[in-house]
N, C-alpha and C. Protein backbone atom coordinates (compact mmCIF):
# COMPACT_ATOMS: atom_id res chain seq x y z
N UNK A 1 158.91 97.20 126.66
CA UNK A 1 158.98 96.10 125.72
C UNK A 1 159.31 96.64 124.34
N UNK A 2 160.08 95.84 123.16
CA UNK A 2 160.46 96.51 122.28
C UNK A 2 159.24 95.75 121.73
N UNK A 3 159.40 96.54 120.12
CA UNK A 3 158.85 96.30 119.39
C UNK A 3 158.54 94.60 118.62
N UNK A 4 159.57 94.29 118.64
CA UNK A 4 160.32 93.08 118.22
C UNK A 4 159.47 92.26 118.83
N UNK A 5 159.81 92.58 120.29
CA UNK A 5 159.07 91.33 121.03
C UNK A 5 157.50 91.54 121.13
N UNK A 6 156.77 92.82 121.26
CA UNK A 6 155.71 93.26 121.38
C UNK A 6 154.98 92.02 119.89
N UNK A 7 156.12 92.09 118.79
CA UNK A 7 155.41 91.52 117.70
C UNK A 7 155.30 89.85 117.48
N UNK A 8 155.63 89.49 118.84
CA UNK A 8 155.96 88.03 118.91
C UNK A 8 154.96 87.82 119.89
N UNK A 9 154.80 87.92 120.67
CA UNK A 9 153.02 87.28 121.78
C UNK A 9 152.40 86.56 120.92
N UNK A 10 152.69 85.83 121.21
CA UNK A 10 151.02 84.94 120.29
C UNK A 10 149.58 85.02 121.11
N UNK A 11 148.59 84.98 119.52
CA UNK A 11 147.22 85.05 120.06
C UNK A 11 147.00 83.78 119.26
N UNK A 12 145.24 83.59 119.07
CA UNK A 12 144.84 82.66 117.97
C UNK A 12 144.22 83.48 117.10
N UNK A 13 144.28 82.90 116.19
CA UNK A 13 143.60 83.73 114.94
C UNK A 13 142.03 82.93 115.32
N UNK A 14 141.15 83.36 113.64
CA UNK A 14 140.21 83.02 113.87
C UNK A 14 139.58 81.62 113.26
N UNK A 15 140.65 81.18 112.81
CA UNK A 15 140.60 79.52 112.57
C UNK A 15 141.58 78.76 113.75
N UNK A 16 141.77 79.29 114.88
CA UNK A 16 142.05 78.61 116.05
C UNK A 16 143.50 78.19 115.65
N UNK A 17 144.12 79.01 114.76
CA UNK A 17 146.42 78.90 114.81
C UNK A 17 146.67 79.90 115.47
N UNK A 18 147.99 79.48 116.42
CA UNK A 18 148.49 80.54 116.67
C UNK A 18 149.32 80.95 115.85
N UNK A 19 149.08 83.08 116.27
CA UNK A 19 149.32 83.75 115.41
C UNK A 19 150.50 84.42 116.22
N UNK A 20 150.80 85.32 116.00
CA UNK A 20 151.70 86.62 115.74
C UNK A 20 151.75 88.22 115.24
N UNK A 21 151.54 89.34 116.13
CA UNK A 21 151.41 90.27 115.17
C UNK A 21 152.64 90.75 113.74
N UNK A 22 153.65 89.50 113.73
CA UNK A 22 154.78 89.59 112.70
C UNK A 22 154.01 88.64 111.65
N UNK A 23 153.29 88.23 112.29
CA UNK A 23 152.57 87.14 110.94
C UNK A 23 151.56 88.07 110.64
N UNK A 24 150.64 88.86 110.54
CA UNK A 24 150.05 90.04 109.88
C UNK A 24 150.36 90.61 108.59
N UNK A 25 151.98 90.66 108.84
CA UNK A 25 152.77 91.21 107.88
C UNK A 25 152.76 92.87 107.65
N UNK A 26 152.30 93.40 108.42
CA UNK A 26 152.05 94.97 108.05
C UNK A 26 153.31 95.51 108.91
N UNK A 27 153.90 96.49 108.30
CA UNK A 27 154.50 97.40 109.29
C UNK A 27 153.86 98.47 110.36
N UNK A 28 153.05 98.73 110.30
CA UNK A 28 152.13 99.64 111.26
C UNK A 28 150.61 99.07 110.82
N UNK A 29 150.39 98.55 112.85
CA UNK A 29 148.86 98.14 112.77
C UNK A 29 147.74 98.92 113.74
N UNK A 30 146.84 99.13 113.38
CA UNK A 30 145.73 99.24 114.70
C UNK A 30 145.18 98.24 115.40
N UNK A 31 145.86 98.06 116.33
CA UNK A 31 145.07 96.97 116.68
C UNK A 31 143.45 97.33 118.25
N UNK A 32 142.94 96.93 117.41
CA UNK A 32 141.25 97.77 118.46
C UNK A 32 140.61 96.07 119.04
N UNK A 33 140.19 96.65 119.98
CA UNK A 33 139.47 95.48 120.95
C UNK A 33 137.68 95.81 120.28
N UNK A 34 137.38 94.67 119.31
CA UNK A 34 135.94 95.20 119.06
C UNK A 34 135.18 94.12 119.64
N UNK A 35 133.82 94.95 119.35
CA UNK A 35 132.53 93.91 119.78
C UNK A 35 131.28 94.59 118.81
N UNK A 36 130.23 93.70 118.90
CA UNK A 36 129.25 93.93 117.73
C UNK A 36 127.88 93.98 118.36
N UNK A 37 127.94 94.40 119.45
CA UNK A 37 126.55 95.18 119.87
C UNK A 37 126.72 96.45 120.68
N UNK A 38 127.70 97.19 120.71
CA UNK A 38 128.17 98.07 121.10
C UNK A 38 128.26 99.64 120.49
N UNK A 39 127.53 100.57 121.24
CA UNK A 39 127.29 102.23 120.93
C UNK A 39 128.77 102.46 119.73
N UNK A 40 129.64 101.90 119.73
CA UNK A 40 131.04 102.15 119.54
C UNK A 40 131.18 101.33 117.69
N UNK A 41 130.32 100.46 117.67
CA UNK A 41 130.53 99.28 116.61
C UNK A 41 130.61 100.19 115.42
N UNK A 42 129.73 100.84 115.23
CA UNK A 42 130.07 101.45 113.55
C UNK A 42 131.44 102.18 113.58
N UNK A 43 132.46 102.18 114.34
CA UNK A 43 133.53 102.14 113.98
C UNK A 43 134.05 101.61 112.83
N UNK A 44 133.22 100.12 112.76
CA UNK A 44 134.38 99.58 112.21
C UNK A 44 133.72 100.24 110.59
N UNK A 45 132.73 100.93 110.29
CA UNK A 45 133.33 101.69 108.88
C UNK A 45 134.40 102.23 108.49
N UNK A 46 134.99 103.35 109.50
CA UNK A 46 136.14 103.87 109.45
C UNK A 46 137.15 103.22 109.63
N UNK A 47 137.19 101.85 110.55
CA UNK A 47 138.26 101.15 110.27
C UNK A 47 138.86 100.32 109.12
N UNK A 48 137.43 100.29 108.75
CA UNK A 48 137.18 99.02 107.26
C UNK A 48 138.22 100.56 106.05
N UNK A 49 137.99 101.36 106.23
CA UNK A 49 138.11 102.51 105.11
C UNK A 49 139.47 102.98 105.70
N UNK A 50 140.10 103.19 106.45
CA UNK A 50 141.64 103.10 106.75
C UNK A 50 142.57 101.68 105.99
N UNK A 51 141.44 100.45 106.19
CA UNK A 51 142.31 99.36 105.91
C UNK A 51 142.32 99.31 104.29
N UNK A 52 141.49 100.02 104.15
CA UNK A 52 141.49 100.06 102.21
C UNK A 52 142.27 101.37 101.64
N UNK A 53 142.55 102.32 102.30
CA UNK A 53 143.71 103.84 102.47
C UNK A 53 144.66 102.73 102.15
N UNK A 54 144.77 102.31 103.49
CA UNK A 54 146.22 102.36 103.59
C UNK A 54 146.91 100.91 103.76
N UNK A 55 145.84 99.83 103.07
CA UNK A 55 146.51 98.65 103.32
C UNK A 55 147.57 97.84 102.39
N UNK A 56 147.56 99.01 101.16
CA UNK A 56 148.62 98.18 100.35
C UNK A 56 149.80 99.30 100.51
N UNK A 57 150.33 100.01 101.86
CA UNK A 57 151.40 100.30 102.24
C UNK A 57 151.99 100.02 103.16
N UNK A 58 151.60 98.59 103.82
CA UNK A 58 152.08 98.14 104.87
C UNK A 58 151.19 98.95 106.12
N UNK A 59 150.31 98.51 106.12
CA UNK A 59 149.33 99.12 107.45
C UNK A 59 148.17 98.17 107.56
N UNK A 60 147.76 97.42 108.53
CA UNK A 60 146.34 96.95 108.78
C UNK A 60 146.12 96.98 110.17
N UNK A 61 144.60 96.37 110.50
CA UNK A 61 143.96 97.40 111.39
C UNK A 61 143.76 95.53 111.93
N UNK A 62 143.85 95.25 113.15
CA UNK A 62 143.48 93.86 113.82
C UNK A 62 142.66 93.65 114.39
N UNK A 63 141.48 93.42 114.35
CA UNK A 63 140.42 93.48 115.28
C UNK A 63 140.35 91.96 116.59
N UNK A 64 140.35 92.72 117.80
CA UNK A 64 140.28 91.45 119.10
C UNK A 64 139.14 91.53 119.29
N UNK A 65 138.03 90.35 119.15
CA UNK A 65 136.90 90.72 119.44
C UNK A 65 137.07 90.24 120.99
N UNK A 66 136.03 90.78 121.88
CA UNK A 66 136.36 91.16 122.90
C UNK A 66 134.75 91.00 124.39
N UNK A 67 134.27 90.14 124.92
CA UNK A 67 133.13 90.10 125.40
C UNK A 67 132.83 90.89 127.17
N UNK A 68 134.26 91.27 127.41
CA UNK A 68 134.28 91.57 128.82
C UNK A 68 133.45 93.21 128.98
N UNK A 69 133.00 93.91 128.28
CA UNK A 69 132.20 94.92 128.44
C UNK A 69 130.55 94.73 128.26
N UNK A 70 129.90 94.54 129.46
CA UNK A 70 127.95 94.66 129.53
C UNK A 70 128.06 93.36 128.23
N UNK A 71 128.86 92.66 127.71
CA UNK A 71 128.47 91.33 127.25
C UNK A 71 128.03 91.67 125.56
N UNK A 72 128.85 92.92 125.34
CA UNK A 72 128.31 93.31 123.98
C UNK A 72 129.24 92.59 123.06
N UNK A 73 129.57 91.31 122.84
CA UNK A 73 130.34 90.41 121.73
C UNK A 73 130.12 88.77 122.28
N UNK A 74 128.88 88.91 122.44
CA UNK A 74 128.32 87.50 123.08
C UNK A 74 128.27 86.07 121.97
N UNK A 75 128.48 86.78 120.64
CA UNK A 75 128.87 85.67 119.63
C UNK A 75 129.69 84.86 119.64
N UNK A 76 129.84 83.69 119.04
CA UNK A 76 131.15 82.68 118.36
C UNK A 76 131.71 83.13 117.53
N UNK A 77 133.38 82.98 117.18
CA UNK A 77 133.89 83.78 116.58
C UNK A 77 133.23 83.79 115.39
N UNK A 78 132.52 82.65 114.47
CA UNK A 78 132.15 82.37 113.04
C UNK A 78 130.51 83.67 113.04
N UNK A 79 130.11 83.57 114.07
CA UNK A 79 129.08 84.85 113.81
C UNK A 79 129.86 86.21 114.07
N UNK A 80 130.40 86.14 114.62
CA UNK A 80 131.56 87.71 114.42
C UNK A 80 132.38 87.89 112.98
N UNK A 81 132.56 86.77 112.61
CA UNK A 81 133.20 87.20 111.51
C UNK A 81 131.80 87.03 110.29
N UNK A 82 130.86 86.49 110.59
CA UNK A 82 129.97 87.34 109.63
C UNK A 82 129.26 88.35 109.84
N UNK A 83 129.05 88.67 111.36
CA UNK A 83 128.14 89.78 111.11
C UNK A 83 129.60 90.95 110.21
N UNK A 84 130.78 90.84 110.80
CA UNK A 84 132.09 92.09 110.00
C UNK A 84 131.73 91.76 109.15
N UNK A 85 131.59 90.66 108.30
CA UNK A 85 131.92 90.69 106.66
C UNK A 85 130.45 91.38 106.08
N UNK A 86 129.24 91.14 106.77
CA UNK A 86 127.72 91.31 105.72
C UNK A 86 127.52 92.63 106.40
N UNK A 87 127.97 93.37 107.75
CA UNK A 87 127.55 94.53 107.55
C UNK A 87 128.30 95.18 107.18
N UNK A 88 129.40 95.78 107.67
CA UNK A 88 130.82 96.65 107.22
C UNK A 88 131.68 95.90 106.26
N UNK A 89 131.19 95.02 105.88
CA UNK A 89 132.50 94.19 104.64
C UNK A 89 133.67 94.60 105.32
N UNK A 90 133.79 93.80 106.44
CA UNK A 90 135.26 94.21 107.17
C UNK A 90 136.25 93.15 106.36
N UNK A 91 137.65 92.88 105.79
CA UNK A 91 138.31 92.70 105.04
C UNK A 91 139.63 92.34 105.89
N UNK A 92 139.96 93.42 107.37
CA UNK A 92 141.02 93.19 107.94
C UNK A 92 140.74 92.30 108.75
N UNK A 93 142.19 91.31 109.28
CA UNK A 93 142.26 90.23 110.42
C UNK A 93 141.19 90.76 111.58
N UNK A 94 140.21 89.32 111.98
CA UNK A 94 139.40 89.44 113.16
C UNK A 94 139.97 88.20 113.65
N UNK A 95 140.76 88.16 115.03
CA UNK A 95 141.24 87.11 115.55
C UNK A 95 140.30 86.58 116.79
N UNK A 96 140.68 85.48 117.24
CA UNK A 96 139.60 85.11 118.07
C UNK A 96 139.49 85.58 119.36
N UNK A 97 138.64 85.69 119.77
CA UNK A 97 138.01 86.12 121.08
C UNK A 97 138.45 86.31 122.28
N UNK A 98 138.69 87.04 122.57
CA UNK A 98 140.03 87.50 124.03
C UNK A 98 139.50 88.08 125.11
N UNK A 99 140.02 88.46 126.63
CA UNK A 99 139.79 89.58 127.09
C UNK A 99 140.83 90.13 127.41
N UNK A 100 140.94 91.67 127.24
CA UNK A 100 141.76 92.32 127.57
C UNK A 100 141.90 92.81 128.92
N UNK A 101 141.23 92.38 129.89
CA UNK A 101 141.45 92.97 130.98
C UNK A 101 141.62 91.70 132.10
N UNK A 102 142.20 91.68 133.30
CA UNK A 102 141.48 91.25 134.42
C UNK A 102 143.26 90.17 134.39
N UNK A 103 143.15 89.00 135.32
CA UNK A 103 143.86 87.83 135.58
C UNK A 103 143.93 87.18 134.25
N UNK A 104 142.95 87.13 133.87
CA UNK A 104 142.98 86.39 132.49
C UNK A 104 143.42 87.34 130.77
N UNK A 105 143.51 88.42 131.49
CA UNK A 105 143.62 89.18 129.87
C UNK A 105 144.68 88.48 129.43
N UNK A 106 144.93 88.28 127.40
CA UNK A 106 145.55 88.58 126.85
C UNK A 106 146.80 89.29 127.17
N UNK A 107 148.08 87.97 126.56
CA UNK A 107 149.22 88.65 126.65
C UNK A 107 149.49 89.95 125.61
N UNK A 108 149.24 89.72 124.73
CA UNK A 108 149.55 90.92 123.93
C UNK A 108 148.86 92.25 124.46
N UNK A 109 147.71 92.62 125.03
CA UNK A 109 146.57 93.07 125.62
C UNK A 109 148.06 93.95 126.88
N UNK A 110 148.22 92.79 127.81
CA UNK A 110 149.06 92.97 129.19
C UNK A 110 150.13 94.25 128.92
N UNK A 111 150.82 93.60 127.65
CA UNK A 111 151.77 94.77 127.29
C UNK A 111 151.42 95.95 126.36
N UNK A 112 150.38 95.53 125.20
CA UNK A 112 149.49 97.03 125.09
C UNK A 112 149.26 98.17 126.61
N UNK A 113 148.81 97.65 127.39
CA UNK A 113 147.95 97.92 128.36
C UNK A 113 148.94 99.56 128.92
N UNK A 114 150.43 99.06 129.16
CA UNK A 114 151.65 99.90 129.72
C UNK A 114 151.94 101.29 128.98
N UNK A 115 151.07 101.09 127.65
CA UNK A 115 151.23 102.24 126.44
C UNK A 115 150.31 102.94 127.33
N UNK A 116 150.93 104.84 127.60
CA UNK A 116 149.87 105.40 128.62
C UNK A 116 148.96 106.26 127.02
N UNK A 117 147.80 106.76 127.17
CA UNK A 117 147.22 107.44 125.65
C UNK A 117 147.94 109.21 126.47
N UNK A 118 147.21 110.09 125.51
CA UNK A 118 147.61 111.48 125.08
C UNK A 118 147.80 112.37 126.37
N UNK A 119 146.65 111.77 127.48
CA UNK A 119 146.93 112.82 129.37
C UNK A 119 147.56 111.95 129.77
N UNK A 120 148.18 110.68 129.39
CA UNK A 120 149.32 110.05 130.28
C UNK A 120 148.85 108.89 131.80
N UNK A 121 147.42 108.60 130.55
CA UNK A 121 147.07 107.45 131.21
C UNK A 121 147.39 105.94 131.11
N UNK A 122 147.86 105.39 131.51
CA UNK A 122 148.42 103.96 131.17
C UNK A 122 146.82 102.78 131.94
N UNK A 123 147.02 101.37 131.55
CA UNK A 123 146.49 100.60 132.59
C UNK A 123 145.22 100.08 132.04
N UNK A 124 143.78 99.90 132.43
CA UNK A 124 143.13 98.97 132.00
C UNK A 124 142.77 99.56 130.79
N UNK A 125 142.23 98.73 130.06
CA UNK A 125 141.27 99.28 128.48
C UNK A 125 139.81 99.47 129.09
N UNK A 126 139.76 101.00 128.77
CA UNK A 126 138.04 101.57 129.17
C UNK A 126 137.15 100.90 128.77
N UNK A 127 136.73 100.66 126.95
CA UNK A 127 135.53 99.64 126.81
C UNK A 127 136.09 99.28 125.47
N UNK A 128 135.09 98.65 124.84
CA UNK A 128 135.34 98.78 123.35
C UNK A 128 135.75 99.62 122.31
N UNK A 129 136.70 99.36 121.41
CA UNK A 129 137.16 99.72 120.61
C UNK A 129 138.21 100.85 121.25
N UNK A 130 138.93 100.74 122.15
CA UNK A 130 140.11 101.50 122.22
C UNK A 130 141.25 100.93 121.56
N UNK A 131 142.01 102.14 120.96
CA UNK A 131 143.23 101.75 119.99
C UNK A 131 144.34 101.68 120.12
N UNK A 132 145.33 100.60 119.78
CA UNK A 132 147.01 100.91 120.06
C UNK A 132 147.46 100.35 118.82
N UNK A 133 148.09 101.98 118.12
CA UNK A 133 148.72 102.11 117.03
C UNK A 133 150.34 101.44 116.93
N UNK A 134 150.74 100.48 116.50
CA UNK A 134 151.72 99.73 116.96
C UNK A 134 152.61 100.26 115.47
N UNK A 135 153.88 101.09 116.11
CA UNK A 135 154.79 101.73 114.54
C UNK A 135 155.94 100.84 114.82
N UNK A 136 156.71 101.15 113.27
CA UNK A 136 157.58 99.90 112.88
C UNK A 136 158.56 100.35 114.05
N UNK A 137 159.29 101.70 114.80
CA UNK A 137 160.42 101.76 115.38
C UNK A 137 160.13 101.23 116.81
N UNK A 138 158.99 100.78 117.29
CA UNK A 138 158.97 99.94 118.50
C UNK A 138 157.69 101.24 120.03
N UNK A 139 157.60 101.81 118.92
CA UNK A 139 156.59 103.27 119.72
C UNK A 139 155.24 102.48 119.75
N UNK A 140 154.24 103.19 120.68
CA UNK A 140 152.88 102.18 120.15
C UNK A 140 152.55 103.91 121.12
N UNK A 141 151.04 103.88 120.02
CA UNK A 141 150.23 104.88 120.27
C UNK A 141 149.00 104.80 120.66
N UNK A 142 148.30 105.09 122.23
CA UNK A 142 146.96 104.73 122.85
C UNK A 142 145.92 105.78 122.53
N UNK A 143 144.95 105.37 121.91
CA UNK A 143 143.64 105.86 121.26
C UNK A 143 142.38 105.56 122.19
N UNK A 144 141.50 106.57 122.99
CA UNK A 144 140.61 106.08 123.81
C UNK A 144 139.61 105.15 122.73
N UNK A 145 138.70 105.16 123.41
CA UNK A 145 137.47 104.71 122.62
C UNK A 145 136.33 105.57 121.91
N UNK A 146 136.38 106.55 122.89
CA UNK A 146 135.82 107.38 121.88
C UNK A 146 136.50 108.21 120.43
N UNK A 147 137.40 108.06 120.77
CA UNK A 147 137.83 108.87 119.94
C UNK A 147 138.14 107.77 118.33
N UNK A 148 137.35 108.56 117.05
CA UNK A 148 137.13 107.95 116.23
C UNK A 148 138.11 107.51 114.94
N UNK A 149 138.07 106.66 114.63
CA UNK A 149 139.28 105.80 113.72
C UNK A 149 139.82 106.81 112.37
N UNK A 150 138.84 107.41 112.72
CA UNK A 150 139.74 108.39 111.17
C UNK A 150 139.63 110.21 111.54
N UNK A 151 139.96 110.14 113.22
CA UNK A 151 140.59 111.63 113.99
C UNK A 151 141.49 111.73 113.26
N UNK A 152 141.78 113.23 113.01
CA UNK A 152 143.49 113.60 112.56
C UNK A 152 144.64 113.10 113.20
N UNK A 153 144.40 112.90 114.78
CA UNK A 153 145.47 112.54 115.70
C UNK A 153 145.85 111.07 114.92
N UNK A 154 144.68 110.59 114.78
CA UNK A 154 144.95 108.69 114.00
C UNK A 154 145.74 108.61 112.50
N UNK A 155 144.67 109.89 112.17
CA UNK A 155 145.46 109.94 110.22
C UNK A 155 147.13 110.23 110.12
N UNK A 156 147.17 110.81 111.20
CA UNK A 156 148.67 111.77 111.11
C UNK A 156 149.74 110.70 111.67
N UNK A 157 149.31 109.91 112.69
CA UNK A 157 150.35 109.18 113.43
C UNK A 157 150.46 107.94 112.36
N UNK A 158 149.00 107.64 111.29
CA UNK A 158 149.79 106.31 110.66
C UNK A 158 150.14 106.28 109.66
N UNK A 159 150.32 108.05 108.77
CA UNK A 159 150.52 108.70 107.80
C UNK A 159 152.39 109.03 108.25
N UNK A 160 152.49 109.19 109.18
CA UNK A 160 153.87 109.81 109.54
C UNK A 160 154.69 108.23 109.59
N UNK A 161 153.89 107.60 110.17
CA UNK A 161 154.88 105.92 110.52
C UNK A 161 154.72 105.30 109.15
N UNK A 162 153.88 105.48 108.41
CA UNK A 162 154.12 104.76 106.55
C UNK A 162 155.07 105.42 106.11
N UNK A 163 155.67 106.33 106.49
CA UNK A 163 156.49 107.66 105.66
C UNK A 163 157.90 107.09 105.85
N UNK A 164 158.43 106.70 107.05
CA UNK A 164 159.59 106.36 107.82
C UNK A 164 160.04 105.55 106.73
């Protein structure tokens, strides 16, 4: 899938429009599958602090909140978007509530999914907060879950795609 089209799937945002990752407006995004009771959640410091790096160069970070893992994003989107705003003052797009996996996943999710990460794994999303770095030439880059939002592997790939 190119880029182009990768940036056309519509989702809903979190006032229930459909969106677009071309309606974002960023040239390079992270887009992470989060949830807010999850070993994984204080991520979103480091994500919140990438989106303030690097968000007035065309870069933001999209958060899918996401309930299909042990049920850790059991909220409505309006308590997801406050617990982001009062604990991490999260700032970047939280769109509404998806799953990324299964018959029902998310289209945008479906074609993330084909991006294989760094041993050349492609296919379901492990748990929360795994990443796909989406660059302006149509490349998209898979980030497990553990591995944390401000690794060198992350700084370098969205430091090199702002540069282009």
């Amino acid at each position: 899938m190119t880029d182009s089209a990768l940036r056309q799937i519509p989702f809903t945002d979190a006032q229930g429009t459909e969106k677009t990752l071309d309606d974002i407006g960023a040239d390079v995004m992270l887009v992470v599958n989060v949830a807010s009771r999850c070993g994984n959640t204080p991520q979103y410091t480091q994500l919140e602090e990438l989106q303030r790096l690097y968000g007035d160069r065309g870069f933001s970070v999209v958060g899918f909140p996401c309930n299909q893992f042990m049920g850790q994003e059991p909220g409505s989107i309006d308590d997801i978007l406050t617990f982001c705003s009062t604990t991490y003052g999260v700032t970047f797009p939280i769109v509404d509530k998806i799953k990324v996996n299964g018959r029902n996943g998310a289209e945008l999710y479906r074609a993330l999914k084909t991006t294989p990460d760094a041993n050349g794994k492609a296919g379901r999303v492990e748990w929360n907060f795994e990443k796909f770095l989406v660059l302006p030439d149509g490349e998209v880059k898979r980030f497990r879950p553990e591995q944390q939002p401000d690794s060198p592997e992350i700084i370098e790939a969205i430091e090199a795609a702002l540069v282009r």
